[in-house]
Protein backbone atom coordinates (compact mmCIF):
# COMPACT_ATOMS: atom_id res chain seq x y z
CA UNK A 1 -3.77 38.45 5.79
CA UNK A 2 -7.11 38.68 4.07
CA UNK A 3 -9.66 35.99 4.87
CA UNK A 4 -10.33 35.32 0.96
CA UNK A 5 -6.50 34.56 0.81
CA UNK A 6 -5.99 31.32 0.07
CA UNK A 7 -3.10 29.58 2.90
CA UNK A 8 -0.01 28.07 1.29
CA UNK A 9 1.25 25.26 3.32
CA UNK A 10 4.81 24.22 2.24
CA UNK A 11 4.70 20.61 1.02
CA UNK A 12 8.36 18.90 1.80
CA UNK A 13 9.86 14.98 1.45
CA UNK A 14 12.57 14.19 3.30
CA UNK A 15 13.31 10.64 1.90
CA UNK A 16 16.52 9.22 0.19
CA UNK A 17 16.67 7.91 -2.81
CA UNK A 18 18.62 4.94 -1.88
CA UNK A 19 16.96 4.09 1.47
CA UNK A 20 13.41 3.44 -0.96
CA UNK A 21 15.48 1.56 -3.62
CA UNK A 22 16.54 -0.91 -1.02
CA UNK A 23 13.55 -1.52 1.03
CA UNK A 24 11.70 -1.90 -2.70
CA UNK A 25 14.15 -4.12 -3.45
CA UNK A 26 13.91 -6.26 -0.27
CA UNK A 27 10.07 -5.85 -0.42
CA UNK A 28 10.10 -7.65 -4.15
CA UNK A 29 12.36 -10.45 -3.03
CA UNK A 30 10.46 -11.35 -0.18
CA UNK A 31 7.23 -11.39 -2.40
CA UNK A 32 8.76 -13.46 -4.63
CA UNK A 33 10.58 -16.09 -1.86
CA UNK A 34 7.05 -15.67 -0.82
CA UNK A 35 5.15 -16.40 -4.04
CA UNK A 36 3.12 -13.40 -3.20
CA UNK A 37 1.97 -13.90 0.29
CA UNK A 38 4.04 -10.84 1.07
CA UNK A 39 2.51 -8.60 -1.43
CA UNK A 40 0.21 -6.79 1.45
CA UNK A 41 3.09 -5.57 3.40
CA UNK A 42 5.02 -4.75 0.35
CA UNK A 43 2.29 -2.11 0.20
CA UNK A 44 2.23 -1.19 4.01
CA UNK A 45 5.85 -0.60 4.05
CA UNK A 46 6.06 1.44 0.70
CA UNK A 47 2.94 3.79 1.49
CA UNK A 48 4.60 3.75 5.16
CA UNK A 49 7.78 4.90 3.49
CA UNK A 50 6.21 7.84 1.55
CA UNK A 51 3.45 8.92 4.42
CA UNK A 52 6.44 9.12 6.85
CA UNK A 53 8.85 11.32 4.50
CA UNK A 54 6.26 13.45 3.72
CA UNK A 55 5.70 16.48 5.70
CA UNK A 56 3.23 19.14 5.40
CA UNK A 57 3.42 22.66 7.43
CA UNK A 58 6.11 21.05 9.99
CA UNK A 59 4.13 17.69 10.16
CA UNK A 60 4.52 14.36 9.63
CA UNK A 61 1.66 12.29 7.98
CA UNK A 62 1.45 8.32 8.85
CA UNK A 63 -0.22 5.65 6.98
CA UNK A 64 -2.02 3.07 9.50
CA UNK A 65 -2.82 0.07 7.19
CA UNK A 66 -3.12 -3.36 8.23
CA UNK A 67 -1.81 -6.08 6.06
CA UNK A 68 -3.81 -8.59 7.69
CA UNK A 69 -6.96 -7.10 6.71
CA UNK A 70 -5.53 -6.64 3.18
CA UNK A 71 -4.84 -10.31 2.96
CA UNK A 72 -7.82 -11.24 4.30
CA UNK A 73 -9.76 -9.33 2.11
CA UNK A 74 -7.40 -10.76 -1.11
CA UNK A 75 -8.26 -13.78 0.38
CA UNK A 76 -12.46 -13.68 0.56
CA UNK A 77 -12.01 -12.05 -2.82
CA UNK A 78 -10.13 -14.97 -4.18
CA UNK A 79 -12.75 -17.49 -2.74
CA UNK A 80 -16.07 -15.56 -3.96
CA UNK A 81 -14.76 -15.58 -7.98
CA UNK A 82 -13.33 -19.13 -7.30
CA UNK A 83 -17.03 -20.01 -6.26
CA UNK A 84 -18.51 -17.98 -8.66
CA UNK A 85 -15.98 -19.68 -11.80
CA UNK A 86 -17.15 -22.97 -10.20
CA UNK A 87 -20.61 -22.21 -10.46
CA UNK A 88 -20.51 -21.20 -13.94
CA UNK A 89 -17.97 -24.06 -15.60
CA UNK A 90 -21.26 -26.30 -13.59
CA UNK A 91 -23.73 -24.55 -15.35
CA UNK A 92 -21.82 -24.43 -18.86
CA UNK A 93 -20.34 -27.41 -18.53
């Protein structure tokens, strides 16, 4: 092989069709029982489900996200506008 060459690594997913439908299913449900609260590891599990079925020159990628961190971070972000909508109706108002 010539160093200028560029490498071709074989891309591959190995996920089903149905196994995604039903854990997108179940992760919309609970999001909705949940009014939302669930919405972070919604996420987790459906980048979880495509990191893990994806494979890349005989390996395996894996996503490590933390949905606690996500909903903490919703969370702050949630309070700062609220605070910042409070301030301005205050200063409007």
């Amino acid at each position: 092989m010539n160093a200028t060459e560029p490498f071709h690594y074989p891309f591959e997913f190995r996920g089903q069709l149905g196994e995604f439908w039903r854990l997108w299913w179940r992760d919309i449900l609970l999001c909705v029982v949940t009014l939302g609260v669930y919405i972070p590891w919604a996420q987790i599990n459906i980048r979880r489900y495509f990191y893990r079925n994806t494979w890349l020159n005989g390996e395996v990628f894996n996503y490590t996200g933390n949905p606690i961190v996500i909903l903490r971070g919703r969370a702050l972000s949630l309070g700062l506008k609220s605070i910042y909508a409070a301030i301005f109706i205050v200063i409007l108002g």
